[in-house]
Protein backbone atom coordinates (compact mmCIF):
# COMPACT_ATOMS: atom_id res chain seq x y z
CA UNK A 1 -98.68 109.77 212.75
CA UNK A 2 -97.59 108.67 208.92
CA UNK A 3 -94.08 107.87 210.48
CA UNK A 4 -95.61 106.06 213.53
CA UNK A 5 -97.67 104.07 211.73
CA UNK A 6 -94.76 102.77 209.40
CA UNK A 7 -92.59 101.91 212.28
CA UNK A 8 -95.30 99.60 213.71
CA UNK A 9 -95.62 97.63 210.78
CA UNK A 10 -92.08 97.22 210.09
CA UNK A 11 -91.80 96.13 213.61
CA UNK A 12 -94.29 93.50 213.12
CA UNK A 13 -93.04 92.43 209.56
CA UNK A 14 -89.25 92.31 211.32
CA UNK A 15 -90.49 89.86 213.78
CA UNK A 16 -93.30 88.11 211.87
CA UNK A 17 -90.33 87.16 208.91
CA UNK A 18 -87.31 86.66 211.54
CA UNK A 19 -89.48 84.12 213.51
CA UNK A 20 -91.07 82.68 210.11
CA UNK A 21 -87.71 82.12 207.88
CA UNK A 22 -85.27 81.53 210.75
CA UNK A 23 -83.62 78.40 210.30
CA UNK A 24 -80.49 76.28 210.65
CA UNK A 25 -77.57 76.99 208.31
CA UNK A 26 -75.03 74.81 208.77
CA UNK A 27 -74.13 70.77 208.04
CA UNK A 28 -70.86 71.23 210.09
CA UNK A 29 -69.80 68.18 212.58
CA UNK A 30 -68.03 71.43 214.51
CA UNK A 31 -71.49 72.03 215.25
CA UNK A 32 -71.37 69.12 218.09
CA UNK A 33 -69.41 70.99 220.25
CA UNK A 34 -70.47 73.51 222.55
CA UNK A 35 -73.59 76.09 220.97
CA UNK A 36 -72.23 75.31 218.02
CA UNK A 37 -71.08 77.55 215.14
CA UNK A 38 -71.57 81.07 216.29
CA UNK A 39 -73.44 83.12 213.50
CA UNK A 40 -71.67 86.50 212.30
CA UNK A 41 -73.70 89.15 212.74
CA UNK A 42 -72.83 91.86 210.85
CA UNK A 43 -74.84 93.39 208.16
CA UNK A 44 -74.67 94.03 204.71
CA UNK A 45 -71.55 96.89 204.24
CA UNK A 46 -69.70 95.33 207.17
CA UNK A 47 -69.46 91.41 205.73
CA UNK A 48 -68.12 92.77 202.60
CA UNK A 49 -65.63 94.42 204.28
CA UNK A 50 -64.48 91.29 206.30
CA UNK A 51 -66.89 92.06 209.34
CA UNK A 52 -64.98 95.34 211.02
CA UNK A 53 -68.21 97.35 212.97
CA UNK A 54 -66.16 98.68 215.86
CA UNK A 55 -64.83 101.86 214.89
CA UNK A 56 -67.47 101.64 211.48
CA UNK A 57 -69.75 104.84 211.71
CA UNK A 58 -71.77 105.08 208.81
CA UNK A 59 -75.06 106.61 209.31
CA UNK A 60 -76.74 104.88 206.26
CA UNK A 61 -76.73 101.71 207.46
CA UNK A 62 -76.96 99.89 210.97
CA UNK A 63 -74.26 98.89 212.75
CA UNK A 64 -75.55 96.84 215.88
CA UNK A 65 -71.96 95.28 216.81
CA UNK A 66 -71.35 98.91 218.60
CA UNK A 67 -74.81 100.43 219.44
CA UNK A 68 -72.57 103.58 219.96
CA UNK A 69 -73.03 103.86 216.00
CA UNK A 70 -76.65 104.12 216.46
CA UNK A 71 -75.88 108.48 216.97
CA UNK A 72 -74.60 108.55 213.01
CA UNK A 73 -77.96 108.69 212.03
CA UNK A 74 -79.21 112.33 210.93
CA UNK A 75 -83.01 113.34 212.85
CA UNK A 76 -85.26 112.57 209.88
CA UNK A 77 -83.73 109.28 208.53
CA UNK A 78 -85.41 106.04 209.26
CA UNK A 79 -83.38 102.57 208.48
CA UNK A 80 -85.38 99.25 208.30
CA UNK A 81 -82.86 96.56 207.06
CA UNK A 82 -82.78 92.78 206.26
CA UNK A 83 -80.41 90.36 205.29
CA UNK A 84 -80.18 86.53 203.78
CA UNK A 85 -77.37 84.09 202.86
CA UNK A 86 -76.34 80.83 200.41
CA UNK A 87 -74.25 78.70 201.01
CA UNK A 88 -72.20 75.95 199.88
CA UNK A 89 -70.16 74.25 202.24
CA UNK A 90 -67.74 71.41 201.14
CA UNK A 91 -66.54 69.13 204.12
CA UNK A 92 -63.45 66.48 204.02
CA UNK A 93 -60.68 64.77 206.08
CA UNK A 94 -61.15 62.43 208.77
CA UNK A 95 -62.97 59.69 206.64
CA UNK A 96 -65.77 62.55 206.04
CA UNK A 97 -66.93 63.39 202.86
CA UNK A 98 -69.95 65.60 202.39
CA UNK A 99 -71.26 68.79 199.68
CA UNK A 100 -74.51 70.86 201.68
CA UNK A 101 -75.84 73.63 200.45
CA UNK A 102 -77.84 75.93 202.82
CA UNK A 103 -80.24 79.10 203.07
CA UNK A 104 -79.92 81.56 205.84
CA UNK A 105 -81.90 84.14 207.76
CA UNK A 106 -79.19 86.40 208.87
CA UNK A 107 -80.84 89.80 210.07
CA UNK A 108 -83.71 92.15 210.48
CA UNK A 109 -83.70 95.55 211.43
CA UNK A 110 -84.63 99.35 212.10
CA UNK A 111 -82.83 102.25 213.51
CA UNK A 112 -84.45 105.65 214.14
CA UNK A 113 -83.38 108.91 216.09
CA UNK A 114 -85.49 109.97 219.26
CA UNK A 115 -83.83 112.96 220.22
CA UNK A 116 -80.79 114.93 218.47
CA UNK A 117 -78.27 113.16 220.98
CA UNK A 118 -80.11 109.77 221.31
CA UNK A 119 -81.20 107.09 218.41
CA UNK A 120 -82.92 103.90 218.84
CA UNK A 121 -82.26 100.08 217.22
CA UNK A 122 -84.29 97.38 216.99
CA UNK A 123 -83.42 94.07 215.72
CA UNK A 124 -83.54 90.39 215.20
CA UNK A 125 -79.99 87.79 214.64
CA UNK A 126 -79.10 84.58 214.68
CA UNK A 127 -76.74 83.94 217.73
CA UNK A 128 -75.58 80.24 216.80
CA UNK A 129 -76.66 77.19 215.23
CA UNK A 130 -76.40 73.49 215.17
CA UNK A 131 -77.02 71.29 212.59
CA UNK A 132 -74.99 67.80 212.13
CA UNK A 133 -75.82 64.56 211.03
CA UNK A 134 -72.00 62.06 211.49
CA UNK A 135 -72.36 57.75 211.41
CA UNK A 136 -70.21 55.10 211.56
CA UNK A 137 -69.62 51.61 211.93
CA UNK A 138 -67.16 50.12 213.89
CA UNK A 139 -66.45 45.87 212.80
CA UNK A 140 -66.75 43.32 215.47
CA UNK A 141 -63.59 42.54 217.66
CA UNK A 142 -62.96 39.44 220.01
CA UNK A 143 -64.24 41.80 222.52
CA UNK A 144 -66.97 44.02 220.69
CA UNK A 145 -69.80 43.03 218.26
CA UNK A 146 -70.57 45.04 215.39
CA UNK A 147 -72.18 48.34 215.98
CA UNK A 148 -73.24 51.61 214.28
CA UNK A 149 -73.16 54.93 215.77
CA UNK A 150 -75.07 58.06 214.68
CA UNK A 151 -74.85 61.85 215.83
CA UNK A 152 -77.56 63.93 215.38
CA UNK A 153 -77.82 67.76 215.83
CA UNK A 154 -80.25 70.56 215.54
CA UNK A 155 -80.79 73.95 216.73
CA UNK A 156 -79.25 77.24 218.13
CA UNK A 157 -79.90 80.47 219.48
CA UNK A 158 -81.14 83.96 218.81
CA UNK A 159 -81.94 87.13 220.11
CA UNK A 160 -83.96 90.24 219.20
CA UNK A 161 -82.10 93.23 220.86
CA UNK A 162 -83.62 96.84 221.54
CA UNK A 163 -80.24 99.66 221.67
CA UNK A 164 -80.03 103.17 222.30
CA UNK A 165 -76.48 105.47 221.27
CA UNK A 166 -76.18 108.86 223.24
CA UNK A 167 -73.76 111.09 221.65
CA UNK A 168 -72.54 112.27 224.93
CA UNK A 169 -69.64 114.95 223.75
CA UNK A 170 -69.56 116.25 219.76
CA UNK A 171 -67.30 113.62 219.11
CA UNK A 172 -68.04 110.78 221.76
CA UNK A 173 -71.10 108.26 221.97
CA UNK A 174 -71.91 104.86 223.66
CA UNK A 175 -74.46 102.66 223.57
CA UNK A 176 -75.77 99.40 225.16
CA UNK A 177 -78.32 96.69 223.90
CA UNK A 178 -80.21 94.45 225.33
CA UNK A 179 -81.52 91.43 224.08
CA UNK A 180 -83.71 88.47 224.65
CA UNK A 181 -81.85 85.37 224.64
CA UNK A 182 -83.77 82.50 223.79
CA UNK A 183 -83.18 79.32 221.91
CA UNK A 184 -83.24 75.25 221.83
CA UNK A 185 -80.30 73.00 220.82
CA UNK A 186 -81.07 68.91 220.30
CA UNK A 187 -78.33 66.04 220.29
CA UNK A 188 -78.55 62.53 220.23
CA UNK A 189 -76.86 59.38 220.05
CA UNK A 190 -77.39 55.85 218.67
CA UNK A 191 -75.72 53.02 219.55
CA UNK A 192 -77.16 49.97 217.67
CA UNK A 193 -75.92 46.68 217.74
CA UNK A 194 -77.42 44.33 214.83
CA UNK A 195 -75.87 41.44 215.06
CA UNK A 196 -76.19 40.07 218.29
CA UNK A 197 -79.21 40.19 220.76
CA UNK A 198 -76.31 40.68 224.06
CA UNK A 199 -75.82 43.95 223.53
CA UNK A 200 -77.94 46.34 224.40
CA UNK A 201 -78.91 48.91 221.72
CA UNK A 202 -79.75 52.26 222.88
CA UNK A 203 -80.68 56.40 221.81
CA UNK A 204 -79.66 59.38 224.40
CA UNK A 205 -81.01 62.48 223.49
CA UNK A 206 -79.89 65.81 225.46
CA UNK A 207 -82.23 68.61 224.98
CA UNK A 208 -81.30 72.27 226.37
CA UNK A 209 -83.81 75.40 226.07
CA UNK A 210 -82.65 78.92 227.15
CA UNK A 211 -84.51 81.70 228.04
CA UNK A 212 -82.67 84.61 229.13
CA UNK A 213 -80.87 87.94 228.63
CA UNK A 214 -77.89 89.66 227.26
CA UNK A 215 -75.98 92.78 227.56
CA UNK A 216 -73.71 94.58 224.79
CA UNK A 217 -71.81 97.73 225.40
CA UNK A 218 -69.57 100.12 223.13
CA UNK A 219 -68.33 103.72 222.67
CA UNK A 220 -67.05 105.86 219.85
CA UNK A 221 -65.04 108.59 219.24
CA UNK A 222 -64.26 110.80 216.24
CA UNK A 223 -61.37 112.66 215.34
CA UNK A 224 -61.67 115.02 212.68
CA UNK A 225 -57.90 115.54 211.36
CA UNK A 226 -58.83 118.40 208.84
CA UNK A 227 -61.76 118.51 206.40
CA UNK A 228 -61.23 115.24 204.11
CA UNK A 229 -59.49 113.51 207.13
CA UNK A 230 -60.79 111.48 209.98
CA UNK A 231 -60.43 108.70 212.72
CA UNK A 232 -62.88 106.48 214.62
CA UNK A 233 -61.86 104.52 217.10
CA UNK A 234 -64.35 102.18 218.72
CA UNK A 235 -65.20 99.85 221.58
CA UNK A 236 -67.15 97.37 222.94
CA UNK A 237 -68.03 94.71 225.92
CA UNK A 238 -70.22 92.25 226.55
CA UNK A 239 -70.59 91.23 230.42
CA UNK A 240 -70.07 87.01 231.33
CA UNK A 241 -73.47 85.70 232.10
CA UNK A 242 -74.95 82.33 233.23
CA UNK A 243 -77.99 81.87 231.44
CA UNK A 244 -81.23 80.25 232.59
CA UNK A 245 -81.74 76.58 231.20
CA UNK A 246 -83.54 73.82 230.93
CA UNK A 247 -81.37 70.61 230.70
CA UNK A 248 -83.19 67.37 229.80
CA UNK A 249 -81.77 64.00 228.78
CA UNK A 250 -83.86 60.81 227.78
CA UNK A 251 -81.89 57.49 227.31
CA UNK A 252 -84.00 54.75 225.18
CA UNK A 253 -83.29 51.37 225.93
CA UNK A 254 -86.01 48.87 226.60
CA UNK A 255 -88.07 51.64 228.03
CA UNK A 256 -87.61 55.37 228.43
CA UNK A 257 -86.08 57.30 231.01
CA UNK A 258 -85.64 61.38 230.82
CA UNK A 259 -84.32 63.13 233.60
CA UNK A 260 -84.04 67.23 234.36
CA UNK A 261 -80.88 68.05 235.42
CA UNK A 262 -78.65 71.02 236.42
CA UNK A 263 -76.71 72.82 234.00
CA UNK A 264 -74.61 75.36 234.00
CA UNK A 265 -74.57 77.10 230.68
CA UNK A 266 -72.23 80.53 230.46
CA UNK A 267 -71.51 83.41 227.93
CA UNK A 268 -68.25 84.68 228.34
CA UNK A 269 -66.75 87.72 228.80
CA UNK A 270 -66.33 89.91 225.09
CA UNK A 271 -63.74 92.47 224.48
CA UNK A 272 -62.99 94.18 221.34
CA UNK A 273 -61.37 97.65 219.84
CA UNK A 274 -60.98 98.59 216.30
CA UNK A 275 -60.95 101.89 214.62
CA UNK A 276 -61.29 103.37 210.71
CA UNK A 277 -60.00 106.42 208.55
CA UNK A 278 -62.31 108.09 206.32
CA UNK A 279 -61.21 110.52 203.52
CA UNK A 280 -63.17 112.89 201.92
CA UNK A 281 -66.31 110.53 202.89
CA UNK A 282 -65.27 107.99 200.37
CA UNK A 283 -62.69 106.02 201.04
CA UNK A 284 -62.78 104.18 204.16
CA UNK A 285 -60.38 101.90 205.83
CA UNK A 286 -60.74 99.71 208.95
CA UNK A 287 -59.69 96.87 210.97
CA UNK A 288 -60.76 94.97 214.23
CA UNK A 289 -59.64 93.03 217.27
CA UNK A 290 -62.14 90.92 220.07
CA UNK A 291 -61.70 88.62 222.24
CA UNK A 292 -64.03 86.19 223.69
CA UNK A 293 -62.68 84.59 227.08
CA UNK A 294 -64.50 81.18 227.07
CA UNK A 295 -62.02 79.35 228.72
CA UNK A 296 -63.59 81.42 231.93
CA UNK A 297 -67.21 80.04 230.63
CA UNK A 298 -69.09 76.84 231.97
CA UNK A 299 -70.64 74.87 229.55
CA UNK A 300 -71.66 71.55 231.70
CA UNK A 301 -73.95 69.46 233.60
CA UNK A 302 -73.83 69.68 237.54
CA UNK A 303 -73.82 65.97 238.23
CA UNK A 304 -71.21 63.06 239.47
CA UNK A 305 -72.49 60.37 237.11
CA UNK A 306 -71.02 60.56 233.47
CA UNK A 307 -73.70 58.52 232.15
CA UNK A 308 -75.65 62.02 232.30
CA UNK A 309 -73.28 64.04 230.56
CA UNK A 310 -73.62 64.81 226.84
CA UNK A 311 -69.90 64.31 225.67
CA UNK A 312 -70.40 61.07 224.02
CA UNK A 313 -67.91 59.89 225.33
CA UNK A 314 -65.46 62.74 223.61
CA UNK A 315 -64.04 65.52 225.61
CA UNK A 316 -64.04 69.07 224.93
CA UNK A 317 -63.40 72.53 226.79
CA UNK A 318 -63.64 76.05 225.84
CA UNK A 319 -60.98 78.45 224.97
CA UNK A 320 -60.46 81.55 224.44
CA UNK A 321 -61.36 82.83 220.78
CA UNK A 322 -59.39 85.61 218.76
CA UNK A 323 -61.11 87.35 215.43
CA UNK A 324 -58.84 89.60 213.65
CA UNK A 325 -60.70 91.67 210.62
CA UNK A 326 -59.59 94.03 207.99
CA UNK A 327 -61.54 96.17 205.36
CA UNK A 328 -62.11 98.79 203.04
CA UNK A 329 -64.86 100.65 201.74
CA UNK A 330 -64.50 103.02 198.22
CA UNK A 331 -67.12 105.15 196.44
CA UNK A 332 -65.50 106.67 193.26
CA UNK A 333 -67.31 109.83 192.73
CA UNK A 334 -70.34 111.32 195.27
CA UNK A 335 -71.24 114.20 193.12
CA UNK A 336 -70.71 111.76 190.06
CA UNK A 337 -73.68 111.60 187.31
CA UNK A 338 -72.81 107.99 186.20
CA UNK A 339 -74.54 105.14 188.46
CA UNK A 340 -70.92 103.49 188.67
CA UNK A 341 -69.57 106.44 190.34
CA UNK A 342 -72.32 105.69 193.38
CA UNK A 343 -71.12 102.58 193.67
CA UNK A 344 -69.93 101.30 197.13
CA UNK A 345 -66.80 98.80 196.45
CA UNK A 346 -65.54 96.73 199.78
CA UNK A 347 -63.20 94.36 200.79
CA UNK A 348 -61.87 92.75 203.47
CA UNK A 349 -60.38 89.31 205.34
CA UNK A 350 -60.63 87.92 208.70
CA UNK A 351 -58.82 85.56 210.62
CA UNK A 352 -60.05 83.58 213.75
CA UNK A 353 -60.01 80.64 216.40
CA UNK A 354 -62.11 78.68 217.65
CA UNK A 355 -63.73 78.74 221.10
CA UNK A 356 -63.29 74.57 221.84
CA UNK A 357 -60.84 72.21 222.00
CA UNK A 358 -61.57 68.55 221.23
CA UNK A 359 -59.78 65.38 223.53
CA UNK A 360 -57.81 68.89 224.57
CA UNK A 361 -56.24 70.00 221.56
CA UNK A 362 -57.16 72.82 219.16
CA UNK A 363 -59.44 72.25 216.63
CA UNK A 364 -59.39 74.67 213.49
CA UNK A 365 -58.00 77.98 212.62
CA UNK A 366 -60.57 79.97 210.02
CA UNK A 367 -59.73 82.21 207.44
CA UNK A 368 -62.15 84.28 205.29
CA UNK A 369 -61.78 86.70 202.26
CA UNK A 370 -64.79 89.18 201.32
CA UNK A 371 -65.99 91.42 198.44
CA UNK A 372 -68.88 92.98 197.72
CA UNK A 373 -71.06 95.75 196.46
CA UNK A 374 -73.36 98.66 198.07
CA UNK A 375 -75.47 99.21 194.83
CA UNK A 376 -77.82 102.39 195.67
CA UNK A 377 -81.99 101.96 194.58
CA UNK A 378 -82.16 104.09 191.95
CA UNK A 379 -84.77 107.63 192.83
CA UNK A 380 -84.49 106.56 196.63
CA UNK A 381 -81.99 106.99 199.25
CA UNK A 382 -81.67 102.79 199.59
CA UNK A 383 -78.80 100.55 199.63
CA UNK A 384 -78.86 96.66 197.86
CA UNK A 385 -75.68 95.63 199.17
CA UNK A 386 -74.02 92.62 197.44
CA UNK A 387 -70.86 90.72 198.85
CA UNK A 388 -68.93 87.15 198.54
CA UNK A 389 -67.17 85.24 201.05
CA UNK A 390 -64.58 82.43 200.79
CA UNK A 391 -63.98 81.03 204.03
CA UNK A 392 -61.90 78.29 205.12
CA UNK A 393 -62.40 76.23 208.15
CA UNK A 394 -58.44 74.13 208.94
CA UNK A 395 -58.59 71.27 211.23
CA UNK A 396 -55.90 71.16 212.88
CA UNK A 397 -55.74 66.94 213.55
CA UNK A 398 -55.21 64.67 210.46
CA UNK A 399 -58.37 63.12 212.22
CA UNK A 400 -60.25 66.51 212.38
CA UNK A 401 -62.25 67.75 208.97
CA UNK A 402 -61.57 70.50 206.87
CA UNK A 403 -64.56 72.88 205.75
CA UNK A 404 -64.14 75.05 202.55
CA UNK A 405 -67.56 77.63 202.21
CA UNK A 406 -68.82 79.96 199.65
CA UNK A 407 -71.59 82.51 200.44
CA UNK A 408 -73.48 84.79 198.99
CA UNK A 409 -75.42 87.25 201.30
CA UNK A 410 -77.80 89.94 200.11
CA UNK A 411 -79.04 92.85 202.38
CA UNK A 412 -81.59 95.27 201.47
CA UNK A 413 -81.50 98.63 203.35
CA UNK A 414 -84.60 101.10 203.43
CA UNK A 415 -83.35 104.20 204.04
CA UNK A 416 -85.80 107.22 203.71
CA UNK A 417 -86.73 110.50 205.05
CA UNK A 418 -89.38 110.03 207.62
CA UNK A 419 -91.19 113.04 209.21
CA UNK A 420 -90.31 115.47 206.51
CA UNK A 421 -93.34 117.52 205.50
CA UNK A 422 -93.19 118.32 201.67
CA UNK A 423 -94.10 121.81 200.54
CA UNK A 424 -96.91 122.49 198.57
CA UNK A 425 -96.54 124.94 195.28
């Protein structure tokens, strides 16, 4: 009853503080392209060690990239975990000049086992997010008065997921979640024209809301090579997937107009393998591969008249997006009496494209470097894990920005024996 009873408030408190602190986290003019920047959503060991979660297996902490991981957990452990970020993002190139600094929900979290071949995870992430503000002026021409334009962005999606692993053989598990998709994303336009009572000043908002679903796959397998030694190789796939929208745009003139429109809006298709060796449970080294096939994804309105369409006047289509990710895990001493020799060190990079083009041509390449810490609660089982991440956003244009970000994310990880009955002397 004692263990019920704590999983039903840390449910609540999980989706009472998601839904309270969740928030956008970005100032990036990428943002105005597509559903913006897609959030990474690993937790607290795996962004230190440059986002691997594939073939990662560690049954202290959640892993909800491959729900197959769920099965690591031993029968009377229960994991309630939460993370947050800070940010500061420096943007330049392309006339732009801008310093934001941001806060960040990034996860919340439990795992528990039901059976001894099946464990259950619940949790809350950020999906993507939007967030831009971009003006200019463009001087008066002997065929164009003077005029100001302003983009304005806001918004993204999330999803709380509910997973189950089955460890279906001694060494081999899958797992699926499911999640509900939900989210709204806000863009607008303004055209005004100060200087001259011809032209017709005007604001054209688009506003999308989703409501749907989402399905993630992935299996494990272990290979114990001798007692010290071992392999896990990992995999995972997410299913393409139109979700269900509501497309509105409003154009402000001398009098409002909104219209509801059809809109096809698509999740692609998500592949990914990866795989880590562990040695002598403290030393562990990993690295990852997905792919994301938007170029096979719709992101669009379902209408003849490009007045309607939310481009302004800019094109852009999807392609398909690559993440490579490396890392590495090291605890110097298990048995150790020092704190130090508890200590969880990581590190890791990642490399990856982006999923749009803009006018057709490629728009950045990112690169990231992590490091961080997995600092155990003293007299608990816990984890306060600690980590640091340089990334680097390259436009590829001499007209397209480049983005240079620090963050800081901290991740607190509960991890106690539930449903163990103490003995009485």
């Amino acid at each position: 009853m004692v263990g019920f009873k704590h999983t039903l408030c840390a449910l609540l408190l999980m989706m009472v503080t998601g839904m309270a602190i969740a928030q956008n986290n970005t100032n990036s003019p990428y943002t105005r392209y597509g559903y913006g920047d897609l959030s990474d959503q690993s937790f607290g060991n795996s962004k230190a060690m440059g986002g691997i979660a594939f073939g990662l297996r560690d049954g202290a902490q959640i892993n909800p990239l491959n729900p197959a991981s769920y099965t690591a957990i031993d029968s009377l452990t229960f994991i309630f975990e939460g993370g947050v970020s800070l940010q500061n993002m420096n943007v330049s190139g392309g006339g732009v000049k801008l310093n934001a600094k941001n806060s960040s929900f990034d996860y919340l979290a439990m795992q528990f086992r039901l059976h001894p071949r099946v464990a259950m995870g619940i949790g809350l992430l950020p999906f993507s997010n939007i967030g831009y503000n971009v003006s200019e002026s463009n001087e008066s021409t002997s065929v164009s008065p003077y005029s100001t334009k302003s983009l304005v962005g806001e918004g993204g999606l999330h999803q709380l997921y509910v997973g189950a692993g089955v460890k279906i053989l001694k060494n081999l598990s899958v797992g699926v979640n499911a999640s509900y998709f939900w989210g709204d994303m806000t863009r607008s336009l303004t055209m005004l024209y100060p200087s001259t009572a011809s032209a017709n000043s005007y604001i054209s908002q688009t506003s999308v809301s989703v409501s749907d679903y989402k399905l993630d796959f992935g299996a494990q397998y272990t290979q114990e090579l001798n007692k010290k030694h071992s392999v896990t190789i990992g995999a995972v796939f997410s299913p393409k997937h139109k979700l269900n929208n509501d497309y509105t745009v409003t154009t402000q003139v001398s009098s409002t107009n909104s219209n509801n429109l059809d809109a096809t809006l698509e999740l692609p298709n998500v592949f990914g393998a990866g795989f880590t060796y562990n040695y002598d449970k403290r030393l562990t080294i990993g690295a990852d591969y997905s792919l994301q096939q938007w170029s096979k994804a719709e992101f669009g309105v379902n209408t003849s008249d490009d007045a309607m369409r939310d481009d302004f006047n800019e094109t852009y289509a999807y392609c398909d997006r690559h993440k490579i990710s490396v890392g590495a895990e090291y605890i110097p001493n298990l048995i150790g009496r020092s704190y130090l020799s508890h200590i969880k060190y990581r590190l890791g990079a990642y490399y990856t494209t982006p999923y749009y083009k803009i006018d057709g041509k490629k728009a950045t390449r990112e690169y990231g470097v992590t490091a961080g810490f997995g600092l155990p609660v003293p007299r608990s089982r816990s984890i306060l894990s600690v980590s640091g991440q340089f990334v680097r956003i390259s436009g590829q244009e001499s007209t397209f920005v480049n983005e240079n970000i620090f963050r800081v994310s901290i991740g607190l990880t509960f991890n106690e024996r539930w449903f163990f009955k103490r003995r009485v002397e």
